[in-house]
PDB file of N, CA and C in Angstrom:
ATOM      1  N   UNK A   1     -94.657  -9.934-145.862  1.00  0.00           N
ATOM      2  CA  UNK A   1     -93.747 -10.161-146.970  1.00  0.00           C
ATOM      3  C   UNK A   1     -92.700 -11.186-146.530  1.00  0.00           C
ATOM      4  N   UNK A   2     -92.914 -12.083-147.208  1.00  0.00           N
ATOM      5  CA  UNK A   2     -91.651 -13.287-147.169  1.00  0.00           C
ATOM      6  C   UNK A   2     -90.094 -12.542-147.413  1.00  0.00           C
ATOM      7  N   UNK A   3     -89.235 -13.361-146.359  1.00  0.00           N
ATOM      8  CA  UNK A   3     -87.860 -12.333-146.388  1.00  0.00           C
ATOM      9  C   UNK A   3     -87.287 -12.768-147.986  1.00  0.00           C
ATOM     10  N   UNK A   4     -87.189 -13.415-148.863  1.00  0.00           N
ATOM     11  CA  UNK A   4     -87.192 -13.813-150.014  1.00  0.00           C
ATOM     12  C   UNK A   4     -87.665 -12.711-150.829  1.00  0.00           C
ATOM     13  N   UNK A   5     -88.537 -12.452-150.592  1.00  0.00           N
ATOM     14  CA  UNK A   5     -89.368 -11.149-151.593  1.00  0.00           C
ATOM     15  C   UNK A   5     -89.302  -9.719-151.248  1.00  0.00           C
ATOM     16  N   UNK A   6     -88.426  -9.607-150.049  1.00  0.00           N
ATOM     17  CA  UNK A   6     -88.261  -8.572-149.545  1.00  0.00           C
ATOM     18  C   UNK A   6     -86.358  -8.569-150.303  1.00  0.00           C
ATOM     19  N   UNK A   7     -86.061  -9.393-149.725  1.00  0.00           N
ATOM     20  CA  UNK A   7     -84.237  -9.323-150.319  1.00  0.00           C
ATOM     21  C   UNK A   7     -84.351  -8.489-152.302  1.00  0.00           C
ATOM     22  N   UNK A   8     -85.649  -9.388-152.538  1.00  0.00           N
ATOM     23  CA  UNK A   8     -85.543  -9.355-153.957  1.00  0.00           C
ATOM     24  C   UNK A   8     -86.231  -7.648-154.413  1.00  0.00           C
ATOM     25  N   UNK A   9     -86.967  -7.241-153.607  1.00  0.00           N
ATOM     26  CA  UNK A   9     -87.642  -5.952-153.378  1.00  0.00           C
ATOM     27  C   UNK A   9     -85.705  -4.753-153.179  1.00  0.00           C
ATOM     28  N   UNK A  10     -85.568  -5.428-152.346  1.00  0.00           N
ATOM     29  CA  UNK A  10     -83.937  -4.268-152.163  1.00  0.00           C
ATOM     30  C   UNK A  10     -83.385  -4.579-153.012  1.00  0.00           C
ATOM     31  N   UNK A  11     -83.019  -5.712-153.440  1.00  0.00           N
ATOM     32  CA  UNK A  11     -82.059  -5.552-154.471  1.00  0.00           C
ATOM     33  C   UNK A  11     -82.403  -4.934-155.652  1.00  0.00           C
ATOM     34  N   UNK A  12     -83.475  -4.707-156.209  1.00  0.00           N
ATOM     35  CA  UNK A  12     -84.355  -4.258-157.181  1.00  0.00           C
ATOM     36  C   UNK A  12     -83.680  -2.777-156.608  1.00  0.00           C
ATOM     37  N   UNK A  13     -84.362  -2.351-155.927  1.00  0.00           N
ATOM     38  CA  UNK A  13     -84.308  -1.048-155.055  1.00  0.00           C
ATOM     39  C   UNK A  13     -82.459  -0.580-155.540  1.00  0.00           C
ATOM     40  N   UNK A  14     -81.461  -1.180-154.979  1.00  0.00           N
ATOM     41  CA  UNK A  14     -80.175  -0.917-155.367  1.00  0.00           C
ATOM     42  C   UNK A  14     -79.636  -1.143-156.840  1.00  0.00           C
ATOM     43  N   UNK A  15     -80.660  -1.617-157.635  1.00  0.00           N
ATOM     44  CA  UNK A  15     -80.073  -1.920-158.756  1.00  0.00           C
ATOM     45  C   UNK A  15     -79.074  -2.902-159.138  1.00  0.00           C
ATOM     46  N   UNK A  16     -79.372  -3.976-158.199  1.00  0.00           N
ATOM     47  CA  UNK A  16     -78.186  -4.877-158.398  1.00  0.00           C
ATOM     48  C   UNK A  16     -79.985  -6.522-158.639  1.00  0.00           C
ATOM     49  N   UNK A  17     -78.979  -7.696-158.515  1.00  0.00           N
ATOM     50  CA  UNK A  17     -79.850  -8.573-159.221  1.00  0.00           C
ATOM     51  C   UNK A  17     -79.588  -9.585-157.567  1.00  0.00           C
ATOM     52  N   UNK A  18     -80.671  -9.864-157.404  1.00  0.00           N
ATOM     53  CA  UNK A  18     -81.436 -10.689-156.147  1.00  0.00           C
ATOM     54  C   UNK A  18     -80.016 -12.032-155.709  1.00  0.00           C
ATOM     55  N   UNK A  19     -79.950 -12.432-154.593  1.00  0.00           N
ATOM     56  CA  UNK A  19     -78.902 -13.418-154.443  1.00  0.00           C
ATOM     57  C   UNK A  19     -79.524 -15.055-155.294  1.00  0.00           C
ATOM     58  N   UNK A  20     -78.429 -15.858-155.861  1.00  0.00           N
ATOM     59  CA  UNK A  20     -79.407 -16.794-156.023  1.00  0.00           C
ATOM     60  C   UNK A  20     -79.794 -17.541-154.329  1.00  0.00           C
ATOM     61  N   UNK A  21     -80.367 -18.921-154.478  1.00  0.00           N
ATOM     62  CA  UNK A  21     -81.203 -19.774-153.436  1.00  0.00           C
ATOM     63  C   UNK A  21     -79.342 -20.143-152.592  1.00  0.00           C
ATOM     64  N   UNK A  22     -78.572 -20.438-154.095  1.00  0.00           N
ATOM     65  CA  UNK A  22     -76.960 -20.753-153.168  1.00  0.00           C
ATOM     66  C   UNK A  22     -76.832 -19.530-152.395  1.00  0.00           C
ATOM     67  N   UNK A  23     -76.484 -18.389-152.597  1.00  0.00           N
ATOM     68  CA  UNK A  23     -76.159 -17.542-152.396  1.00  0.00           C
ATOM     69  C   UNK A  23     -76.674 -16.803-150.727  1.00  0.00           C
ATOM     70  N   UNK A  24     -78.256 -16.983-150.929  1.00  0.00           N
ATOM     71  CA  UNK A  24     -78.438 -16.482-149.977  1.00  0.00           C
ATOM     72  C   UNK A  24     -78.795 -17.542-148.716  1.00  0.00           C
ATOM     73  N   UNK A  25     -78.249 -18.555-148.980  1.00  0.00           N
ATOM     74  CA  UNK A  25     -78.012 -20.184-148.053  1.00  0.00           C
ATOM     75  C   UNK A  25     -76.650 -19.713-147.261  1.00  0.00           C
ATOM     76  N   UNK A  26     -75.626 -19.310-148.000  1.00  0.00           N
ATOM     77  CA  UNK A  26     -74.167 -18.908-147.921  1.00  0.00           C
ATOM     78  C   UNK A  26     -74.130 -17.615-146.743  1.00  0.00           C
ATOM     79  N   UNK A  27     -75.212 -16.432-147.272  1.00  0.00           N
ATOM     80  CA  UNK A  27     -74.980 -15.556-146.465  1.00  0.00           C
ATOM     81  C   UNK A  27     -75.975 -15.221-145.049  1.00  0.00           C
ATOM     82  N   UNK A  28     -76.888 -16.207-145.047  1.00  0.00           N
ATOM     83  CA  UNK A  28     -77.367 -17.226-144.154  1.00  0.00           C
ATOM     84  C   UNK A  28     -76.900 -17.817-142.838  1.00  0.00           C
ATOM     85  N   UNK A  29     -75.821 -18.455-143.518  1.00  0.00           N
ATOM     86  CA  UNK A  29     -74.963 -19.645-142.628  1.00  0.00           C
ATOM     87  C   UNK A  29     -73.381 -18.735-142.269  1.00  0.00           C
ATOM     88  N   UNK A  30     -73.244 -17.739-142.728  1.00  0.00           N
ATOM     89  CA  UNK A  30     -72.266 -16.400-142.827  1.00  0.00           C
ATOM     90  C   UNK A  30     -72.535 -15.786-141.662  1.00  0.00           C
ATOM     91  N   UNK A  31     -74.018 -15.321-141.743  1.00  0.00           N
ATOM     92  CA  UNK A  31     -74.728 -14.449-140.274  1.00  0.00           C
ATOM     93  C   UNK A  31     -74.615 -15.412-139.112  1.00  0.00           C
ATOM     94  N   UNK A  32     -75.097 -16.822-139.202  1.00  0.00           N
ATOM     95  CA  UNK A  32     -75.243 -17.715-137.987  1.00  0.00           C
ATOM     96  C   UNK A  32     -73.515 -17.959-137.547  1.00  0.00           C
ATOM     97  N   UNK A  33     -72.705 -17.762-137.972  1.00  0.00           N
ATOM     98  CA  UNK A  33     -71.437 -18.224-137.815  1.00  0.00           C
ATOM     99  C   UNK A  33     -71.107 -16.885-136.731  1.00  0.00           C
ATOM    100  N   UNK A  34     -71.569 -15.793-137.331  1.00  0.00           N
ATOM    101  CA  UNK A  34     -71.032 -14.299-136.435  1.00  0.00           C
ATOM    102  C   UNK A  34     -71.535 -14.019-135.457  1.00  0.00           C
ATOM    103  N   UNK A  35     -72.866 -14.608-135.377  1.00  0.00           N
ATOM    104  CA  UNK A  35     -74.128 -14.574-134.401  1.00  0.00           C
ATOM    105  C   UNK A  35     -73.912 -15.664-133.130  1.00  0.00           C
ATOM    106  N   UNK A  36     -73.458 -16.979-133.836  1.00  0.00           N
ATOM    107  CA  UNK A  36     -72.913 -17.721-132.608  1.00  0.00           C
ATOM    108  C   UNK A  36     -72.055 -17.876-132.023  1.00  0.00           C
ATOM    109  N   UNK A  37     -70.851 -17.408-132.922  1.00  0.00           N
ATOM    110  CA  UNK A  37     -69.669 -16.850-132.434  1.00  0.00           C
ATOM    111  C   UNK A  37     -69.514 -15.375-131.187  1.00  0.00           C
ATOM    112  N   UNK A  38     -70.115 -14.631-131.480  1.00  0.00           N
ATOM    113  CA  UNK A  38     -70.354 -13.456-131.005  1.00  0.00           C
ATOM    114  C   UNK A  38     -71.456 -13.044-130.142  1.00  0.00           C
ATOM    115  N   UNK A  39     -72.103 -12.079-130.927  1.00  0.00           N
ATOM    116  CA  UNK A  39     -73.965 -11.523-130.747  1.00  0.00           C
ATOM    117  C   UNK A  39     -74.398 -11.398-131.522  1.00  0.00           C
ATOM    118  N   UNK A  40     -75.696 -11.380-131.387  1.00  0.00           N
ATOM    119  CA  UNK A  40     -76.421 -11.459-132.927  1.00  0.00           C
ATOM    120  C   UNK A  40     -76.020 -10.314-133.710  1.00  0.00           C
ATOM    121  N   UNK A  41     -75.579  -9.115-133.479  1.00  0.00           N
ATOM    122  CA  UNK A  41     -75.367  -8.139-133.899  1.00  0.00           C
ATOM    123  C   UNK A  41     -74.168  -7.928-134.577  1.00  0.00           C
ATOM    124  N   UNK A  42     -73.338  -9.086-134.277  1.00  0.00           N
ATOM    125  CA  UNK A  42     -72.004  -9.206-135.316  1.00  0.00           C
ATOM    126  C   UNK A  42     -72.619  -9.884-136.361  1.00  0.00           C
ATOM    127  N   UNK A  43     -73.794 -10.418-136.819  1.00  0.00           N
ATOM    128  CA  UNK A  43     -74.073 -10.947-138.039  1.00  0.00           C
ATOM    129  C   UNK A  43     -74.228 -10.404-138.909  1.00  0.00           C
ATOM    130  N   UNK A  44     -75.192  -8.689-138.644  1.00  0.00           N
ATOM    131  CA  UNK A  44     -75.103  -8.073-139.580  1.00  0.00           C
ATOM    132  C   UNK A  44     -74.401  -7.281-140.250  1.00  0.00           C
ATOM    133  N   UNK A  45     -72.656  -6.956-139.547  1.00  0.00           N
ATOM    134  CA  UNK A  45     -71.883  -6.160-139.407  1.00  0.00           C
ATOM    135  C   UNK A  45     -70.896  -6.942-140.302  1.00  0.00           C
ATOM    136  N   UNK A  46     -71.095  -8.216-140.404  1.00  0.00           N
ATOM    137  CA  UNK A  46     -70.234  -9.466-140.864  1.00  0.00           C
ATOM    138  C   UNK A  46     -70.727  -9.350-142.609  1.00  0.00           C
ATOM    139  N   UNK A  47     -71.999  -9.644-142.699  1.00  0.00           N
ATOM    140  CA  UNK A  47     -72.677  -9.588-143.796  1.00  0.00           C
ATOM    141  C   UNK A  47     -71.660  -8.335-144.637  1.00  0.00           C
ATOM    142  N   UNK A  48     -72.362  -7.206-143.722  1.00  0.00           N
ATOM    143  CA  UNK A  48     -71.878  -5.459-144.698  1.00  0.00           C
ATOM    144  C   UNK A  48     -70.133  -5.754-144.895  1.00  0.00           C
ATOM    145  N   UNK A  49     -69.288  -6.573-144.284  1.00  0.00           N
ATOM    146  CA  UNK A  49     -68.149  -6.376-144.212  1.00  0.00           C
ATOM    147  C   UNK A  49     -67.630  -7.253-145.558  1.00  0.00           C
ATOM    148  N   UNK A  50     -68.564  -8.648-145.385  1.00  0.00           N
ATOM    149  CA  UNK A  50     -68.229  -9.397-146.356  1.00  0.00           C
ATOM    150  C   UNK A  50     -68.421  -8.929-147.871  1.00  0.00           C
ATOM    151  N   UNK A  51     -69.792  -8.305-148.130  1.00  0.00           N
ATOM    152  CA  UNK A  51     -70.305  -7.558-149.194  1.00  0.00           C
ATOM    153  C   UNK A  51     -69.015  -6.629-149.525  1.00  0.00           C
ATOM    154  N   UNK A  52     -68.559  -6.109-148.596  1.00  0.00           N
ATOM    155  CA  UNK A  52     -67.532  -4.548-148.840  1.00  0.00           C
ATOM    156  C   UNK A  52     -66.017  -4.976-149.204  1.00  0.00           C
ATOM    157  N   UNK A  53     -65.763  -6.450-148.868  1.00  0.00           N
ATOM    158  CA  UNK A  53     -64.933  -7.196-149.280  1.00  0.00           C
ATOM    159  C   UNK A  53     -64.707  -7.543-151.038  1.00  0.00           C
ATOM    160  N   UNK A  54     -65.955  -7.305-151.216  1.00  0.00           N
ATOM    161  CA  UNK A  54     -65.875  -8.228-152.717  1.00  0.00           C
ATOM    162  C   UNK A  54     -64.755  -9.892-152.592  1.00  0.00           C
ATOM    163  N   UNK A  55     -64.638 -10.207-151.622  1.00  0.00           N
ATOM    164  CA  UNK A  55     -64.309 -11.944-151.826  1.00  0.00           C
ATOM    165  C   UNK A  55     -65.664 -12.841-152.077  1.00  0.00           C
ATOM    166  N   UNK A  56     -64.966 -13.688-152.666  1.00  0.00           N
ATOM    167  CA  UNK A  56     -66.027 -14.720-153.040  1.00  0.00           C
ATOM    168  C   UNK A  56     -66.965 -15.244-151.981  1.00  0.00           C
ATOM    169  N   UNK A  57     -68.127 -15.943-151.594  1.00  0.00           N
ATOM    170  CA  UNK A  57     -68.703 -15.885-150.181  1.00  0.00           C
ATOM    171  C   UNK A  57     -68.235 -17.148-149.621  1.00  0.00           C
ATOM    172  N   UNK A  58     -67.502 -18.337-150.527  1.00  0.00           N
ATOM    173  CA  UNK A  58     -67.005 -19.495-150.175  1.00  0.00           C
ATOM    174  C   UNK A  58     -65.931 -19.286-148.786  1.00  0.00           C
ATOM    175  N   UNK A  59     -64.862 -17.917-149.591  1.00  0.00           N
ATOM    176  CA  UNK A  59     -63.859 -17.837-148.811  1.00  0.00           C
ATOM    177  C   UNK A  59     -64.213 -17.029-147.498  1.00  0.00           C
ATOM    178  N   UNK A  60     -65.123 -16.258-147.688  1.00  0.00           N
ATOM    179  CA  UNK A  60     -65.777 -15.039-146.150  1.00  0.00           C
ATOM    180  C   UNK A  60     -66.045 -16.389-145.464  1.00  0.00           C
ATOM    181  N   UNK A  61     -66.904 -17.215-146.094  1.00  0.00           N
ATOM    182  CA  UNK A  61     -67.212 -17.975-144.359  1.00  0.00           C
ATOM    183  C   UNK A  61     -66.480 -18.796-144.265  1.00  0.00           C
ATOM    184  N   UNK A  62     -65.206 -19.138-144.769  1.00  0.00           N
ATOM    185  CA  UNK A  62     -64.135 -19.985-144.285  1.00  0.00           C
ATOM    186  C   UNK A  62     -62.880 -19.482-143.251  1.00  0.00           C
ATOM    187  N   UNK A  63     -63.331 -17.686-143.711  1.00  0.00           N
ATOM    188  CA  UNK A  63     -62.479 -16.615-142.975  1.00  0.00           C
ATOM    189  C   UNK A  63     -63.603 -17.003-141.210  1.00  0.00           C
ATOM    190  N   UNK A  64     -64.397 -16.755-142.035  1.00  0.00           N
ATOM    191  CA  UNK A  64     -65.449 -15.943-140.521  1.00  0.00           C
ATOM    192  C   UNK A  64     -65.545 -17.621-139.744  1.00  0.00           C
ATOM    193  N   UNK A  65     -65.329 -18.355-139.973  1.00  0.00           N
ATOM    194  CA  UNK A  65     -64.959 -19.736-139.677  1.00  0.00           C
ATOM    195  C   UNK A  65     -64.032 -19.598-138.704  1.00  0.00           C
ATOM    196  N   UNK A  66     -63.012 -19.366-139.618  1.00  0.00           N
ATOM    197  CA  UNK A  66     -61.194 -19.690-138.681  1.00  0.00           C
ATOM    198  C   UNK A  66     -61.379 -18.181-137.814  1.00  0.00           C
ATOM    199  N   UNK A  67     -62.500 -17.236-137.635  1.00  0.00           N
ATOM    200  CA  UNK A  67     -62.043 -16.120-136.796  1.00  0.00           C
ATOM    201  C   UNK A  67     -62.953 -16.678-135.515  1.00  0.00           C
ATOM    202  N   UNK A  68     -63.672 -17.365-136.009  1.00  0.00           N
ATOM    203  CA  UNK A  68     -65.020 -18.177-134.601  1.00  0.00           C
ATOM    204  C   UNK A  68     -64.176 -18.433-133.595  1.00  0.00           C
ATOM    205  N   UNK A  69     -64.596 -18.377-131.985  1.00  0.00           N
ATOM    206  CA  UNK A  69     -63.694 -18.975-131.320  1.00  0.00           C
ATOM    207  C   UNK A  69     -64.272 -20.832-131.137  1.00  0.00           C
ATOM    208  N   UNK A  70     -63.820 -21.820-130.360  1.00  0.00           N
ATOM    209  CA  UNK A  70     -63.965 -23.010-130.669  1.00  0.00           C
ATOM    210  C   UNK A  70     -64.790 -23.072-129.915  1.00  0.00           C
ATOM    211  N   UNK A  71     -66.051 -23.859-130.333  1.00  0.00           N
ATOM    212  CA  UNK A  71     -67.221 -23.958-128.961  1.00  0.00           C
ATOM    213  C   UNK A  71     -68.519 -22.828-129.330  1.00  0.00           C
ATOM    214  N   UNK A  72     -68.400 -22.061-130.488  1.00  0.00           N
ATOM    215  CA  UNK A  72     -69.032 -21.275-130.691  1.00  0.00           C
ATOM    216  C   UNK A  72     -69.630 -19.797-130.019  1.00  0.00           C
ATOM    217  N   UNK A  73     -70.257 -19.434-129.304  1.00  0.00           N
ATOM    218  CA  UNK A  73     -70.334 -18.573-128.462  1.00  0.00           C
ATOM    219  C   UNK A  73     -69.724 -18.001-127.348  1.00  0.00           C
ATOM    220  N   UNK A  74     -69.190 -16.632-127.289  1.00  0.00           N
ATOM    221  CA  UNK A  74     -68.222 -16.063-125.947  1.00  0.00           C
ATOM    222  C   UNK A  74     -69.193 -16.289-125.065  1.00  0.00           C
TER     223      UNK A  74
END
């Protein structure tokens, strides 16, 4: 299963409506920001945090941006 058809499979599943192609580009480049900043394991923790936020996803990765340290990875 393509991760595309799987996102769209859960979201179905939660009752909510699939990310668009922007959307899930955004939370994408959201995970790689936490992942290279960090471990891969802050990406997905970043994701659930941003979701639990309800901010727009423009402003999460402009946050998760300015929280990166410079140079990307500890």
């Amino acid at each position: 299963m393509k991760p595309e058809e799987w996102v769209e499979a859960f979201a179905r599943a939660l009752g909510e409506e699939r990310p668009s192609e922007a959307e899930f580009n955004a939370i994408l480049e959201l995970a790689a920001v936490a992942a290279h900043s960090s471990e891969r394991t802050a990406a997905p923790v970043a994701a659930w945090l941003a979701g639990k936020s309800g901010k727009p996803l423009g402003e999460v990765q402009g946050l998760a941006e300015a929280v990166a340290p410079e140079g990307g990875s500890s």
